[in-house]
N, C-alpha and C. Protein backbone atom coordinates (compact mmCIF):
# COMPACT_ATOMS: atom_id res chain seq x y z
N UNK A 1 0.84 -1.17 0.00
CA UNK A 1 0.00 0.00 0.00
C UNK A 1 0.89 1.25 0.00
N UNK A 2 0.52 2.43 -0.89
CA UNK A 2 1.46 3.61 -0.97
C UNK A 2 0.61 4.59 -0.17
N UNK A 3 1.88 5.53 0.03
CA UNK A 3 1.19 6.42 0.80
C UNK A 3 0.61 7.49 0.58
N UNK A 4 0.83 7.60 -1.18
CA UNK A 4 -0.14 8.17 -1.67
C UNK A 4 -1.38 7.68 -2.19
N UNK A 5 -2.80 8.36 -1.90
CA UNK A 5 -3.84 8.01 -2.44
C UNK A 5 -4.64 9.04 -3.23
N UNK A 6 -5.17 8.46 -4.48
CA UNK A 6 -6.48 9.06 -5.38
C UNK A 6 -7.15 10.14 -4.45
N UNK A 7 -7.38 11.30 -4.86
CA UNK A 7 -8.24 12.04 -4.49
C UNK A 7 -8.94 12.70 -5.08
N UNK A 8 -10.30 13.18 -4.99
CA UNK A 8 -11.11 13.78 -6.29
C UNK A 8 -11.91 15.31 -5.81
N UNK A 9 -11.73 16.08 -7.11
CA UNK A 9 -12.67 17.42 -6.44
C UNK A 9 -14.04 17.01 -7.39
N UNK A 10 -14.68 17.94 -6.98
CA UNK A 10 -16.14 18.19 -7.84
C UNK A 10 -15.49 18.97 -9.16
N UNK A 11 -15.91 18.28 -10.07
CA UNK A 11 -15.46 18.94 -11.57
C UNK A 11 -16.29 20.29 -11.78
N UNK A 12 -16.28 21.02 -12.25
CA UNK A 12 -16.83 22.55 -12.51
C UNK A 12 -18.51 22.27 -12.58
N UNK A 13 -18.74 21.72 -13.61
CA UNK A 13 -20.18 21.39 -13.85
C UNK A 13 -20.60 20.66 -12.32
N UNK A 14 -20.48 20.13 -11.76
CA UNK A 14 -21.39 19.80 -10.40
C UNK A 14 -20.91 20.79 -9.35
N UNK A 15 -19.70 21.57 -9.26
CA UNK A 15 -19.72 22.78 -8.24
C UNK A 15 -21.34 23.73 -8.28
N UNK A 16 -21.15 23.74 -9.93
CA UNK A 16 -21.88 24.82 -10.61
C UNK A 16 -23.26 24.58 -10.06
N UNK A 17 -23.50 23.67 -10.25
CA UNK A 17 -24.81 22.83 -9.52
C UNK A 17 -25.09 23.11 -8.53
N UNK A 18 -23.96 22.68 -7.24
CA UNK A 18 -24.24 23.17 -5.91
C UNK A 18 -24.19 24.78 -5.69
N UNK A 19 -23.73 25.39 -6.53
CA UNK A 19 -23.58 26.79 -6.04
C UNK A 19 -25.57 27.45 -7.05
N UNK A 20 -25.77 26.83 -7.94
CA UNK A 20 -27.16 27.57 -8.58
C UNK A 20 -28.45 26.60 -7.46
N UNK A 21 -28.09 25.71 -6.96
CA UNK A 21 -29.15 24.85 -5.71
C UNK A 21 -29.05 26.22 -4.91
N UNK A 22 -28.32 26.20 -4.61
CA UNK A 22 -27.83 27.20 -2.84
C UNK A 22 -28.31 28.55 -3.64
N UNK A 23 -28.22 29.64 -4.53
CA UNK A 23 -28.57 30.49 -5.22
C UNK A 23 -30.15 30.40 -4.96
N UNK A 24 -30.94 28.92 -5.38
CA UNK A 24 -32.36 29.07 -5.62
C UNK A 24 -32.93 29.24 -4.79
N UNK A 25 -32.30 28.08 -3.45
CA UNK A 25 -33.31 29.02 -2.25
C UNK A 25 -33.41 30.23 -1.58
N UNK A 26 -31.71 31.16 -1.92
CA UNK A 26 -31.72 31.93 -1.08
C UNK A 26 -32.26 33.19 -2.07
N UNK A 27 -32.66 33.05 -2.99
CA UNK A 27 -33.09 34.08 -3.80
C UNK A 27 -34.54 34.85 -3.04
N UNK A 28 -34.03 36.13 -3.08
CA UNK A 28 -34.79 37.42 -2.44
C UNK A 28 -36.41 36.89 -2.63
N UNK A 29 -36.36 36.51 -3.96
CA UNK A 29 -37.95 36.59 -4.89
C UNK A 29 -38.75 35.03 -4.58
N UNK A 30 -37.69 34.24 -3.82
CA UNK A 30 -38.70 33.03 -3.56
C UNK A 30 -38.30 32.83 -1.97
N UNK A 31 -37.98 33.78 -1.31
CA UNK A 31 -37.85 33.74 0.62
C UNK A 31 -38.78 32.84 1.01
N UNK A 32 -39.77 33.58 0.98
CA UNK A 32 -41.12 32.80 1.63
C UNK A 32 -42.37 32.04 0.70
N UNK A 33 -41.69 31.44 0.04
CA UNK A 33 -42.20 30.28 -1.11
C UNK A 33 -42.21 29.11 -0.13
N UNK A 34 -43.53 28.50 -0.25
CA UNK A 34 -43.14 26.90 0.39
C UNK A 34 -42.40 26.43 -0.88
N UNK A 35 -41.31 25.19 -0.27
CA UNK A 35 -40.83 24.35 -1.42
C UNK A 35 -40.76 22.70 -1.17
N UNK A 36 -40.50 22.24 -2.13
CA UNK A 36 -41.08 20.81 -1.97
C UNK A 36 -39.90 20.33 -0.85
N UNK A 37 -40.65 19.19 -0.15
CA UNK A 37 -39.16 18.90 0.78
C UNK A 37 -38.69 17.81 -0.05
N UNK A 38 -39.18 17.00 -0.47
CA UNK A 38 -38.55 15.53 -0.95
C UNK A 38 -37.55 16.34 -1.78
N UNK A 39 -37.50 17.61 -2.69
CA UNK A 39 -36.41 18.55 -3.17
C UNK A 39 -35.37 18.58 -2.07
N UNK A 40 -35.67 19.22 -1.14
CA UNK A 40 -34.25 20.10 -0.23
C UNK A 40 -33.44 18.55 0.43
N UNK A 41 -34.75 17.14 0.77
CA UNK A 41 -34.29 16.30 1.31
C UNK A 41 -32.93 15.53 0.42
N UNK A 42 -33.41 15.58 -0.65
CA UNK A 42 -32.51 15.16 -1.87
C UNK A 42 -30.87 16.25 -1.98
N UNK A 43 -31.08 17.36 -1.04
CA UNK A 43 -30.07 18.33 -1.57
C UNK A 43 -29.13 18.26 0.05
N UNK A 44 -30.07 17.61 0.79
CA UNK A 44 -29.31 17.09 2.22
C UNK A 44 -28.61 15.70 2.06
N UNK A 45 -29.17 14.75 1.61
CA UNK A 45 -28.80 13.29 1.68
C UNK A 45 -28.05 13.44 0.61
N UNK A 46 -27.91 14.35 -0.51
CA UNK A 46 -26.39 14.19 -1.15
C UNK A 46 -25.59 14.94 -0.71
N UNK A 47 -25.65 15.87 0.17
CA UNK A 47 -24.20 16.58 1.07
C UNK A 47 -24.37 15.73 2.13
N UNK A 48 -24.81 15.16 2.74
CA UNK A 48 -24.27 13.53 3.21
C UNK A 48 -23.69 12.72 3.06
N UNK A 49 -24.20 11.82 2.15
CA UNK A 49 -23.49 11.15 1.41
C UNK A 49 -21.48 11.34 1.05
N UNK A 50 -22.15 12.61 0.38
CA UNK A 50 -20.53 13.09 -0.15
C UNK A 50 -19.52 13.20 1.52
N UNK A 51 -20.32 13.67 2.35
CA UNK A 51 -19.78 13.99 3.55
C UNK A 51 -18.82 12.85 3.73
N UNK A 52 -19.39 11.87 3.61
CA UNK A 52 -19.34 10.74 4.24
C UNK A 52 -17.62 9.69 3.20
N UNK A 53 -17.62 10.86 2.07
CA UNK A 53 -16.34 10.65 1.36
C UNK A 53 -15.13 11.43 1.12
N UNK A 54 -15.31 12.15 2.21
CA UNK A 54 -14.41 13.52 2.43
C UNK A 54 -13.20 13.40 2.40
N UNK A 55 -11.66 13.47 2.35
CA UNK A 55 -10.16 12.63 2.98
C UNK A 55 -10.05 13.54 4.48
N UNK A 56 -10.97 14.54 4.32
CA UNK A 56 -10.94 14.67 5.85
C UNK A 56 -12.32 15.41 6.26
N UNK A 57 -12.28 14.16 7.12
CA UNK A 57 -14.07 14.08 8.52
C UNK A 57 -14.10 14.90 9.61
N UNK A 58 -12.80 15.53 10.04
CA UNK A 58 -12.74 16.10 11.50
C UNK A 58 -13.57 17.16 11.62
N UNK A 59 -13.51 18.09 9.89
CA UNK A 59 -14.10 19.38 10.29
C UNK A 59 -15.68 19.47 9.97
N UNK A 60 -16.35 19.23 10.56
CA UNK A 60 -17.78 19.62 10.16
C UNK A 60 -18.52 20.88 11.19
N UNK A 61 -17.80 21.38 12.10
CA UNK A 61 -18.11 22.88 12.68
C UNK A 61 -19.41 23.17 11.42
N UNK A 62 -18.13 23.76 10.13
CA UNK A 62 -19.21 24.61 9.31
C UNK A 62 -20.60 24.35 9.18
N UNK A 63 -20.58 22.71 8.56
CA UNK A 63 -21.88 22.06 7.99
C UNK A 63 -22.62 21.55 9.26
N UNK A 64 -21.90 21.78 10.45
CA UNK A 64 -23.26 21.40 11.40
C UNK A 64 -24.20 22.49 11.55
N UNK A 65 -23.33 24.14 11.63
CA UNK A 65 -23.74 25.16 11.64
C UNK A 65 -25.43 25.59 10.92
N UNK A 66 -25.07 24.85 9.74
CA UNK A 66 -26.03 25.22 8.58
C UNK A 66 -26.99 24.36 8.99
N UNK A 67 -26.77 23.42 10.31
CA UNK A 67 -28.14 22.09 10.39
C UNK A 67 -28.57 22.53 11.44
N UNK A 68 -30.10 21.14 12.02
CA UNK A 68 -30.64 21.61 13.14
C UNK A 68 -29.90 20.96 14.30
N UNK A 69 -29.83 21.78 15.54
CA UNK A 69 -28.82 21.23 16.63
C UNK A 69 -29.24 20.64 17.32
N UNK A 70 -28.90 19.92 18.59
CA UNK A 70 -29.73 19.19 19.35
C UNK A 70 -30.60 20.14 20.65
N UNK A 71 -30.56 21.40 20.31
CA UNK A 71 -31.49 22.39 20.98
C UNK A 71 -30.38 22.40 22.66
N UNK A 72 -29.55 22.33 22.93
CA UNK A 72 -28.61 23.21 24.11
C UNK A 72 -27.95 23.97 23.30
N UNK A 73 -27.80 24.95 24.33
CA UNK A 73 -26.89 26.42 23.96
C UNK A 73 -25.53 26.28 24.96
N UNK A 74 -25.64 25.28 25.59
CA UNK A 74 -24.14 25.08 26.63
C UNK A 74 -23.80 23.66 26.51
N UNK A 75 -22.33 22.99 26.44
CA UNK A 75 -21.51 22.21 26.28
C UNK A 75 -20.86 21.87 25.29
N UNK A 76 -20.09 20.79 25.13
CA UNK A 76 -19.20 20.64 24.53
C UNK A 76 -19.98 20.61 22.66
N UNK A 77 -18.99 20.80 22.01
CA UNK A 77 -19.68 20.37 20.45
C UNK A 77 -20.47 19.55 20.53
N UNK A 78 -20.01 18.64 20.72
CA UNK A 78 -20.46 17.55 20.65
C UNK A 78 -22.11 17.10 21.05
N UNK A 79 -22.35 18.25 22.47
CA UNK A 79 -23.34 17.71 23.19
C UNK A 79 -24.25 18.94 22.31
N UNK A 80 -23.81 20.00 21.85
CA UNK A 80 -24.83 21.15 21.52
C UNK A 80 -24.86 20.59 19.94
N UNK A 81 -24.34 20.13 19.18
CA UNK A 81 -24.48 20.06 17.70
C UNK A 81 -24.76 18.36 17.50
N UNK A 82 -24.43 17.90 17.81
CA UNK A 82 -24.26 16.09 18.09
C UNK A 82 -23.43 15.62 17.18
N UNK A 83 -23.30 14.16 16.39
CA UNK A 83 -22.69 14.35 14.73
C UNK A 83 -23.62 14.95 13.97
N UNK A 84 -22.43 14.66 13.00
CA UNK A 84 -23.17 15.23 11.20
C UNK A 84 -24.50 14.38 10.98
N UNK A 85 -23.84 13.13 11.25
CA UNK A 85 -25.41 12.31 10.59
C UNK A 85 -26.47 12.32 11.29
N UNK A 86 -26.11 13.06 12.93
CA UNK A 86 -27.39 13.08 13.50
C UNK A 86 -28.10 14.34 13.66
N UNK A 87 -27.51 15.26 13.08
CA UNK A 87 -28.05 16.87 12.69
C UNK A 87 -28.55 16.79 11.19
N UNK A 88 -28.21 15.89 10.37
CA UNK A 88 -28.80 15.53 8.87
C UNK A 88 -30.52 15.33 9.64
N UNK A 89 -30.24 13.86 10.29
CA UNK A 89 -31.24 13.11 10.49
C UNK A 89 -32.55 14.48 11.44
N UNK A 90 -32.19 15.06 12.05
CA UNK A 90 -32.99 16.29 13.06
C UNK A 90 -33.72 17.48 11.95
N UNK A 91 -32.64 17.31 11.33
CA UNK A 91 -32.76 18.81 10.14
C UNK A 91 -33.98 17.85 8.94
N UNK A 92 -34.19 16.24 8.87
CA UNK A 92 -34.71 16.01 7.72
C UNK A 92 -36.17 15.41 8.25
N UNK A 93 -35.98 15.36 10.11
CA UNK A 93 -37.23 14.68 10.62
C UNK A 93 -37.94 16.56 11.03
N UNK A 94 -37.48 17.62 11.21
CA UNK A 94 -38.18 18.57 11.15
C UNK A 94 -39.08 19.35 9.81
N UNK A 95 -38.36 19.06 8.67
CA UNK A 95 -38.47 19.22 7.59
C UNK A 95 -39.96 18.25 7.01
N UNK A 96 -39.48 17.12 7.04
CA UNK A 96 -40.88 16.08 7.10
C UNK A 96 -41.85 16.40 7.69
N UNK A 97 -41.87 16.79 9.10
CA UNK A 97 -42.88 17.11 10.23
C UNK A 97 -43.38 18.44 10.25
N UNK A 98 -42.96 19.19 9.35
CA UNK A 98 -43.55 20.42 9.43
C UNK A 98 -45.00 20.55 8.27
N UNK A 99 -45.38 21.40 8.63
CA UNK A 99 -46.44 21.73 7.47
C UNK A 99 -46.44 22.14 6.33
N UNK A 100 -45.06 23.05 5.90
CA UNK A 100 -44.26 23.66 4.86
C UNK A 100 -43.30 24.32 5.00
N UNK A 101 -41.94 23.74 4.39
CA UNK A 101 -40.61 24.38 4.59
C UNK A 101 -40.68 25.15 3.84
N UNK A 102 -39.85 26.51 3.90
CA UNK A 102 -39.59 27.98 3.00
C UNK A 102 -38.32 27.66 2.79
N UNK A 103 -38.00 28.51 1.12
CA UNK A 103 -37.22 28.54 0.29
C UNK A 103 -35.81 28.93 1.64
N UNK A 104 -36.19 30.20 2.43
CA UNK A 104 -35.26 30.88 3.73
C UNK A 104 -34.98 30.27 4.26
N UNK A 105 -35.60 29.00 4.80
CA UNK A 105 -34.99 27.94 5.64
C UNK A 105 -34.08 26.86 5.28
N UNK A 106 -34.06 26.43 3.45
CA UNK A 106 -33.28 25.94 3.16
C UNK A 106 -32.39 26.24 2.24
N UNK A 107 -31.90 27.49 2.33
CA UNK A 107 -30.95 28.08 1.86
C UNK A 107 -29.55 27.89 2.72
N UNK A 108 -29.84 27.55 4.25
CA UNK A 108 -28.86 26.89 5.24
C UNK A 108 -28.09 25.63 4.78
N UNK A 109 -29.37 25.04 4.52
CA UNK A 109 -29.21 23.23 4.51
C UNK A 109 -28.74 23.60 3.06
N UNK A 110 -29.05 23.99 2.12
CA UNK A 110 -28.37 23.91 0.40
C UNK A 110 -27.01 24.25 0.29
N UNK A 111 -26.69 25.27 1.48
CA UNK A 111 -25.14 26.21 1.49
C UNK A 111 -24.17 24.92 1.72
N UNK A 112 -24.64 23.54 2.36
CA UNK A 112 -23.97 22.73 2.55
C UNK A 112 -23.11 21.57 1.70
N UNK A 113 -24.28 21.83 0.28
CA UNK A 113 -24.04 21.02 -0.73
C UNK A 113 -22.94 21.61 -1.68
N UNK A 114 -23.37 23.20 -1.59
CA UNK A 114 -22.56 24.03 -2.06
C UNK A 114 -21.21 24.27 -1.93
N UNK A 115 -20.60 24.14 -0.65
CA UNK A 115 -19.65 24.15 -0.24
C UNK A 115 -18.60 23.40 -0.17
N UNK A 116 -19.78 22.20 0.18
CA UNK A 116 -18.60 20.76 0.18
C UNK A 116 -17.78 20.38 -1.11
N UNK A 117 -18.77 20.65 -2.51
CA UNK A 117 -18.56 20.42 -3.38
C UNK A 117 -17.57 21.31 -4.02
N UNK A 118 -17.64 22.52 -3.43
CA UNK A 118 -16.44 24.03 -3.92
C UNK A 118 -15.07 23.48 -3.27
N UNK A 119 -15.04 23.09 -2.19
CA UNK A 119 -13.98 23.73 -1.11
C UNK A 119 -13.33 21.67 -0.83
N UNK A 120 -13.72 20.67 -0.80
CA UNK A 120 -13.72 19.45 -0.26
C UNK A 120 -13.15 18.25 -1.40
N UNK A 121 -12.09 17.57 -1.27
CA UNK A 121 -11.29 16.62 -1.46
C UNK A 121 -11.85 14.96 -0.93
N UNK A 122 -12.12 14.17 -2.17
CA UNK A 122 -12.87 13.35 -1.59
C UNK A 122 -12.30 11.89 -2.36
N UNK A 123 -12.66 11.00 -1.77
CA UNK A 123 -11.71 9.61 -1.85
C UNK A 123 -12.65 8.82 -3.24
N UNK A 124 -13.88 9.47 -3.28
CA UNK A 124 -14.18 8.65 -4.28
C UNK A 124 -15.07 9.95 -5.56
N UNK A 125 -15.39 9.68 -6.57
CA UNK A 125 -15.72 10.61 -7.35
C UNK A 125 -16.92 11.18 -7.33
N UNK A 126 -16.81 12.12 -6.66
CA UNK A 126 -18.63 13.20 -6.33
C UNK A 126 -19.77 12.70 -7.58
N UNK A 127 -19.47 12.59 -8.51
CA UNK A 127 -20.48 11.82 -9.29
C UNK A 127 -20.55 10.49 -9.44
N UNK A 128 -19.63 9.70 -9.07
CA UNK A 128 -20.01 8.62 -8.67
C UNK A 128 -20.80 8.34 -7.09
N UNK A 129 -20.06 8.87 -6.61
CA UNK A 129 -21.28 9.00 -4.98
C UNK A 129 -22.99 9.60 -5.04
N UNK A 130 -23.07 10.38 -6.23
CA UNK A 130 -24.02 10.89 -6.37
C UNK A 130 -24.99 10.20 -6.94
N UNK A 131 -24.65 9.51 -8.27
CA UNK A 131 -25.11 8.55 -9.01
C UNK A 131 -26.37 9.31 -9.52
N UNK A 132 -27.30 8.21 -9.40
CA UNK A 132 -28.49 9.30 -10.42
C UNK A 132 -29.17 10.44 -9.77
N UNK A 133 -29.04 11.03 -8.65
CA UNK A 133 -29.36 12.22 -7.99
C UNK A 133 -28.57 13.84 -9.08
N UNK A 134 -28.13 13.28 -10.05
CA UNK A 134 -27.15 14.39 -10.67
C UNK A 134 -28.69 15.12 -11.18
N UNK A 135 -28.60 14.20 -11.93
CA UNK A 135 -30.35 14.90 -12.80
C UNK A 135 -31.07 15.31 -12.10
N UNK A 136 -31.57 15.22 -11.17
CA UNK A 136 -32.46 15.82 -9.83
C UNK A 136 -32.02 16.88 -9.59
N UNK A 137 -30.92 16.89 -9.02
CA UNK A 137 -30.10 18.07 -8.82
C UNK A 137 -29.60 19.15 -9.68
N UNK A 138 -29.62 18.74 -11.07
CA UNK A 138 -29.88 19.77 -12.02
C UNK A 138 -30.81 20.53 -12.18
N UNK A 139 -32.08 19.74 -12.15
CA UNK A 139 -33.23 20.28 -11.96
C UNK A 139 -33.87 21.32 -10.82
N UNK A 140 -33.35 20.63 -9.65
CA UNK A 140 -33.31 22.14 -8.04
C UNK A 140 -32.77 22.91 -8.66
N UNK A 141 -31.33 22.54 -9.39
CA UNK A 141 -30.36 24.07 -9.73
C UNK A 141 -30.96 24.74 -10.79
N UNK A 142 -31.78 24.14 -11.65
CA UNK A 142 -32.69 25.33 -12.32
C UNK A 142 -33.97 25.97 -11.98
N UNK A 143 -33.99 25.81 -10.44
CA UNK A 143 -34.89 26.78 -9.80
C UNK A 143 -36.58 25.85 -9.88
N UNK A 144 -36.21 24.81 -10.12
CA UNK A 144 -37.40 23.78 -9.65
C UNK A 144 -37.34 23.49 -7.95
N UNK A 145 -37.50 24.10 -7.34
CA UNK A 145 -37.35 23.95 -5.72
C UNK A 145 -39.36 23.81 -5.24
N UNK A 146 -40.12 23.84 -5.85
CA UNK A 146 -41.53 23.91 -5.68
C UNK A 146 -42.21 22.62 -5.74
């Protein structure tokens, strides 16, 4: 085994993606639009996913930021944010349980897809992790969020 290993970015065309997703919700003109969730859920469980192929796991500060927390305002990270997969899972059982999510509320959760995919080094190929969610996700990024 060498000690170098394969590493992959998001090629331009799927950055582009995550950055026009994250654009659609936070756009001025659809704030307070309900939008479909099985949409935003699809734009969480693939910045998951990808999460989950990162070459480095330590930092998720940012992307917990953008999720829902486990509701304390005192202790350690750990105890106020919990993991990633269990602020996914909080952020996608509030989302479900609500009556209608706004475009404003998931402009948080989209900034996540956005980012990972700009800024994040990953062990296996963002479109292969993604698989057929690409087309879906083309589709949020052309402002199908409804």
């Amino acid at each position: 085994m060498g000690i170098f290993r394969k590493l992959f970015k998001a090629d331009s065309r799927l950055s582009d993606i995550g950055k026009k997703i994250e654009e659609s919700y936070r756009k001025e003109s659809h704030k307070n639009l309900a939008v479909s969730k099985n949409s935003i859920i699809i734009v969480i469980d693939s910045f998951f996913d990808l999460s989950q192929e990162r070459d480095n796991k330590e930092s998720d500060s940012y992307y917990l930021g953008n999720l829902i927390s486990t509701g304390r305002i005192e202790g350690t990270k750990e105890e106020v944010f919990g993991t990633l997969k269990d602020a996914v899972e909080r952020t996608k059982d509030l989302i479900m349980k609500s009556d209608e999510i706004y475009a404003s509320q998931c402009s948080f959760y989209s900034r996540n897809l956005k980012v990972i995919l700009e800024k994040e080094n990953f062990e296996k190929d963002p479109r292969q992790v993604l698989g057929d969610r690409v087309k879906r996700l083309e589709e949020i990024a052309s402002g199908k969020i409804t």
